[in-house]
C-alpha atoms as a PDB file:
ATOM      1  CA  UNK A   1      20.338  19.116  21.266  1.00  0.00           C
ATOM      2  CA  UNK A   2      18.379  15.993  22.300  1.00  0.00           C
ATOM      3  CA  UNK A   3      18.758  12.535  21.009  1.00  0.00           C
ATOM      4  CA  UNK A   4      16.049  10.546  22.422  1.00  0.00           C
ATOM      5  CA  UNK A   5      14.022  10.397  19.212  1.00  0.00           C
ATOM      6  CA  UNK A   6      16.568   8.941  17.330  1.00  0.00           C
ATOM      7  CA  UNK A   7      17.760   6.579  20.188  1.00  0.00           C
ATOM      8  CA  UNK A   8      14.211   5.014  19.934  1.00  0.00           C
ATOM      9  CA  UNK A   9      14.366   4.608  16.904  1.00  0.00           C
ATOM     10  CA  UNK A  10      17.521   2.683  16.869  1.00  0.00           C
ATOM     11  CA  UNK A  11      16.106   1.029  19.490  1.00  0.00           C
ATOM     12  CA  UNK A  12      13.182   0.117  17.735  1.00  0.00           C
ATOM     13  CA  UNK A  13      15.505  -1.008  14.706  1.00  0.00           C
ATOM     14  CA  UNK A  14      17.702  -3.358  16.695  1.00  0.00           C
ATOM     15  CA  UNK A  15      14.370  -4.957  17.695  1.00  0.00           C
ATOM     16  CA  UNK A  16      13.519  -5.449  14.418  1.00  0.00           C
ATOM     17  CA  UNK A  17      16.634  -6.942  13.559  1.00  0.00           C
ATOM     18  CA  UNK A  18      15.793  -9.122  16.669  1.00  0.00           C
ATOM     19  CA  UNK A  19      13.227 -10.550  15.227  1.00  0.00           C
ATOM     20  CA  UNK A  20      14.450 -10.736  11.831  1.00  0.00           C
ATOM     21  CA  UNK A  21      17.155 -13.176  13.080  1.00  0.00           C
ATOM     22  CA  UNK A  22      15.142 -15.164  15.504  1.00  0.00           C
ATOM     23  CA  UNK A  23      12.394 -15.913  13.164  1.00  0.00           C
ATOM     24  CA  UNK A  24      14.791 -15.603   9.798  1.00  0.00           C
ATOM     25  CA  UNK A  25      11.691 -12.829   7.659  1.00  0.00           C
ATOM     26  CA  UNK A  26      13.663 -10.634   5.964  1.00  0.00           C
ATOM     27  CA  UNK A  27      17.424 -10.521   6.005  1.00  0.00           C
ATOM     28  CA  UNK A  28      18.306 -13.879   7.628  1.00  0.00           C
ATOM     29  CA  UNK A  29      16.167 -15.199   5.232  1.00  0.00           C
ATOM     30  CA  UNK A  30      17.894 -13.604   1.821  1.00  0.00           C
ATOM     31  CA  UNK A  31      20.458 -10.790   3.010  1.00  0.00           C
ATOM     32  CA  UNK A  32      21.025 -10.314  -0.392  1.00  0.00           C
ATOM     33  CA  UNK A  33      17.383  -9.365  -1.766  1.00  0.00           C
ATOM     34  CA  UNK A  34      15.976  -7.594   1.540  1.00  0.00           C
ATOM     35  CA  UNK A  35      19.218  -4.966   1.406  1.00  0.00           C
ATOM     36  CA  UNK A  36      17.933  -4.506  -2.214  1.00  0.00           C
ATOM     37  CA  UNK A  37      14.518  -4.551  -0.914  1.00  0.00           C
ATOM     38  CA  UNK A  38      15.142  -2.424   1.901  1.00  0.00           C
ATOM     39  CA  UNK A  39      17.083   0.116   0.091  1.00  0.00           C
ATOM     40  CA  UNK A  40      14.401   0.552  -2.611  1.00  0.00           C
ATOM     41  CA  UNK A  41      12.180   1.577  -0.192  1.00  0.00           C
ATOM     42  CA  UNK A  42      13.889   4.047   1.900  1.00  0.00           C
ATOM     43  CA  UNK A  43      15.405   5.924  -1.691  1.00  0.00           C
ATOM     44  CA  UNK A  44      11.516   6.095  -2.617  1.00  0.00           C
ATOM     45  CA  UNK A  45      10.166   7.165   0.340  1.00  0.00           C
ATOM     46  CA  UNK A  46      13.143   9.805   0.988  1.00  0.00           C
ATOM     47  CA  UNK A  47      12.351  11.321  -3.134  1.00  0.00           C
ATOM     48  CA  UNK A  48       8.699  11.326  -1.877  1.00  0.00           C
ATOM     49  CA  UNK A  49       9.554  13.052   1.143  1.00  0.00           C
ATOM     50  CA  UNK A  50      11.754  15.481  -1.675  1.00  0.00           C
ATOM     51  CA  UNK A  51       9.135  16.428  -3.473  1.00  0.00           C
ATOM     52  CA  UNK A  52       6.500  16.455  -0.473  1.00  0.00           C
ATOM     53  CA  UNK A  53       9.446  19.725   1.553  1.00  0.00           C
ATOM     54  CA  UNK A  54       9.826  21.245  -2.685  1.00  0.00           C
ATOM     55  CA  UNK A  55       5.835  20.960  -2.758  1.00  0.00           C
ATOM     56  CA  UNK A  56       5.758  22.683   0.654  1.00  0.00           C
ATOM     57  CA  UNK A  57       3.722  20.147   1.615  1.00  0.00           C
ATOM     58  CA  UNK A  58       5.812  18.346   4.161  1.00  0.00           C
ATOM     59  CA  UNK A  59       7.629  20.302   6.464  1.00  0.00           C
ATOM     60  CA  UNK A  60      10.106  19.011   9.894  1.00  0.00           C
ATOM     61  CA  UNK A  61       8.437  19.632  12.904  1.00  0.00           C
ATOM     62  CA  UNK A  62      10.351  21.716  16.174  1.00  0.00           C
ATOM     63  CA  UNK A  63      10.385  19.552  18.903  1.00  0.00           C
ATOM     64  CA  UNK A  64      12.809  18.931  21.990  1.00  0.00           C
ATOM     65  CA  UNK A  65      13.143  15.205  21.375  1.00  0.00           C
ATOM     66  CA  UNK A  66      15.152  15.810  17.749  1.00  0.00           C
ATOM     67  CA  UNK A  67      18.915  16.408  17.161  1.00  0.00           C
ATOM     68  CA  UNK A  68      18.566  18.970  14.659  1.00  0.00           C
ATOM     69  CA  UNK A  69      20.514  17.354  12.618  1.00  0.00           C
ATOM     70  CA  UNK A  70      19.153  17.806   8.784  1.00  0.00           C
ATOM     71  CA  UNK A  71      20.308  16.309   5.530  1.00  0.00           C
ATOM     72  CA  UNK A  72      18.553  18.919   3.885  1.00  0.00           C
ATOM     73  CA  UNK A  73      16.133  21.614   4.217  1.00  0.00           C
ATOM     74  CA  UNK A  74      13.175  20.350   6.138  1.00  0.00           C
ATOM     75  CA  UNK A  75      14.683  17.073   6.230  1.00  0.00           C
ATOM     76  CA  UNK A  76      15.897  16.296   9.510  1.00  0.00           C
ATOM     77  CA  UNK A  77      18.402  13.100  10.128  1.00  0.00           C
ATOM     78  CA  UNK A  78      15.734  11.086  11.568  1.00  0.00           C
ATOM     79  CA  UNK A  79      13.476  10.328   8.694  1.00  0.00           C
ATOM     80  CA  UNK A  80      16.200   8.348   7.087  1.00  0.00           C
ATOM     81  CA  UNK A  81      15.810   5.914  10.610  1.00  0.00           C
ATOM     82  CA  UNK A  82      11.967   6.430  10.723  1.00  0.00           C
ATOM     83  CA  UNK A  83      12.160   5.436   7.054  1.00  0.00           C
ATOM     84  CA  UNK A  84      14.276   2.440   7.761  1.00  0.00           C
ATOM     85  CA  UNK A  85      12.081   1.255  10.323  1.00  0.00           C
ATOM     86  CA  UNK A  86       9.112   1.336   8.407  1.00  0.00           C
ATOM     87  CA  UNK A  87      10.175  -0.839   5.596  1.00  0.00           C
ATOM     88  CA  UNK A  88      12.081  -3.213   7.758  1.00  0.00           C
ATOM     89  CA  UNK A  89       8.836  -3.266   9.646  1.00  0.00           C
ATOM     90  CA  UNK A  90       6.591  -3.766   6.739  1.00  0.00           C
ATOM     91  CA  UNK A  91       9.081  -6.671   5.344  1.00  0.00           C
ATOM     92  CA  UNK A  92       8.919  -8.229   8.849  1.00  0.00           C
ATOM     93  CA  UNK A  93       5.315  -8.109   9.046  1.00  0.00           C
ATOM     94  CA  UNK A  94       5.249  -9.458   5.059  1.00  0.00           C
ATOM     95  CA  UNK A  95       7.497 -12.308   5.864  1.00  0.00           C
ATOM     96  CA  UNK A  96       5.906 -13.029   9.286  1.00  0.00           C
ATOM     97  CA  UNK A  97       2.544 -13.142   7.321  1.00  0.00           C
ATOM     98  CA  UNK A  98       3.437 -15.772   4.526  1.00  0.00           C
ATOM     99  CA  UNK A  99       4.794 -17.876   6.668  1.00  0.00           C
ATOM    100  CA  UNK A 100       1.390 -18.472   8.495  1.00  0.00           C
ATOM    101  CA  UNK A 101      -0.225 -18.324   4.952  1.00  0.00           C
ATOM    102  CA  UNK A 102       1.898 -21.358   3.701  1.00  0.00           C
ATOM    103  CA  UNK A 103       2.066 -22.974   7.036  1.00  0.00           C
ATOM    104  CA  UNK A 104      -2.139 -22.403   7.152  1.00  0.00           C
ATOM    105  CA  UNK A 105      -2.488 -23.738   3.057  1.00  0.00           C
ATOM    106  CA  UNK A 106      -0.057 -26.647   4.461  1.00  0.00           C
ATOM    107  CA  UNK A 107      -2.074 -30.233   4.019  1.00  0.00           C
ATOM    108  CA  UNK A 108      -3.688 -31.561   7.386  1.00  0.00           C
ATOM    109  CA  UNK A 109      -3.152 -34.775   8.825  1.00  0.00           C
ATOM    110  CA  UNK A 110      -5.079 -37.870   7.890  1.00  0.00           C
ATOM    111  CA  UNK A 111      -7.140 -37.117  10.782  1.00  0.00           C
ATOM    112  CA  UNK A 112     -10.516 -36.974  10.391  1.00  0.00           C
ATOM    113  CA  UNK A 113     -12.405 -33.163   9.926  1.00  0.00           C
ATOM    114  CA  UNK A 114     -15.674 -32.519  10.447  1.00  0.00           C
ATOM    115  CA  UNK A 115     -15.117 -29.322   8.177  1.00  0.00           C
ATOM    116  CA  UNK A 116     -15.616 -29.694   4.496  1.00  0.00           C
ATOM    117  CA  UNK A 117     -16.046 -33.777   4.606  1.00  0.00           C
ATOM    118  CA  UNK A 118     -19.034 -35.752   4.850  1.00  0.00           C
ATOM    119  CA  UNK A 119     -21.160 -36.136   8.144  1.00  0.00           C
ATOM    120  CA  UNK A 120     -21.479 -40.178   7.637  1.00  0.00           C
ATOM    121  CA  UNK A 121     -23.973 -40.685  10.580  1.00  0.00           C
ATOM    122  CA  UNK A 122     -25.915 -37.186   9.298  1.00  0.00           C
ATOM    123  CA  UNK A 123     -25.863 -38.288   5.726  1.00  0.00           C
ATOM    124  CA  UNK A 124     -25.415 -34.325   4.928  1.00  0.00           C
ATOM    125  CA  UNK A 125     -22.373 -32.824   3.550  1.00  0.00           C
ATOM    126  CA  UNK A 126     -20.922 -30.292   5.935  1.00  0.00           C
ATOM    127  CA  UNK A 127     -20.313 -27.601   3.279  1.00  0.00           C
ATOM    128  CA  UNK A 128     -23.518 -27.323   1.758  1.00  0.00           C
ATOM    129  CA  UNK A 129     -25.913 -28.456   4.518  1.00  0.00           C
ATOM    130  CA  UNK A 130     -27.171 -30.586   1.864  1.00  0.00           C
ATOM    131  CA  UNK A 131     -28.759 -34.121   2.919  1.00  0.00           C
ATOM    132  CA  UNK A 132     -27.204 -36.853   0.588  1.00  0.00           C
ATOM    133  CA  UNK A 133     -24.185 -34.964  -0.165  1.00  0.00           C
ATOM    134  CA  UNK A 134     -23.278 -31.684  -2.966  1.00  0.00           C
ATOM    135  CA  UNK A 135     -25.910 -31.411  -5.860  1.00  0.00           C
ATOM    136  CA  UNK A 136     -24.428 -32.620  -9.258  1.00  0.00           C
END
């Protein structure tokens, strides 16, 4: 019985958390709505996985690197960590990405842009290529 599968992937989850705290995306940010979050997901993908073994579609895989551990048929211990990783994953990546949406739609300084103003010594506007400015 071998646990290195499941000791990366609580490896892999205390990185997440890692990052979680140091750059507050998921559960530093609202503990209360990423468990909800969190838990959503994993119950949804663990009925998919459910009906994926009952389908005979999805089926565990014999390897050396597994406990053999299962919760239930075909469902061995590790997908509940794999599952966990791969929302808290996709929430990190979610929150990492609005951030730099909202810190990218954030107002500029009042320094001058040569993007989307007027070229004053040109006389053409910069967004349409237009000499003398947009049509009206």
């Amino acid at each position: 019985m071998s646990v290195l599968y499941l000791v990366a992937l609580a490896v892999s989850l205390t990185g997440m958390v890692v990052l979680d705290r140091r750059f507050r995306l998921f559960f530093w940010r609202d503990a209360r709505r990423a468990a909800i979050v969190l838990v959503a997901g994993v119950v949804l993908f663990l009925v998919w996985d459910l009906f994926g073994i009952g389908l005979g579609i999805f089926f565990r895989g014999e390897t050396s690197f597994m406990t053999g551990l299962q919760l239930a048929p075909e469902l061995p211990v590790e997908e509940v960590f794999f599952l966990t990783l791969l929302c808290y994953l996709t929430m990190n990546v979610y929150g990492a990405a609005s951030r730099l949406g909202s810190f990218r739609r954030r107002p500029r300084d009042t320094a001058p842009s040569t993007l989307g103003g007027s070229h004053s010594d040109t006389g053409m506007d910069a967004r349409t290529g237009i000499e003398g400015g947009a049509e009206r």
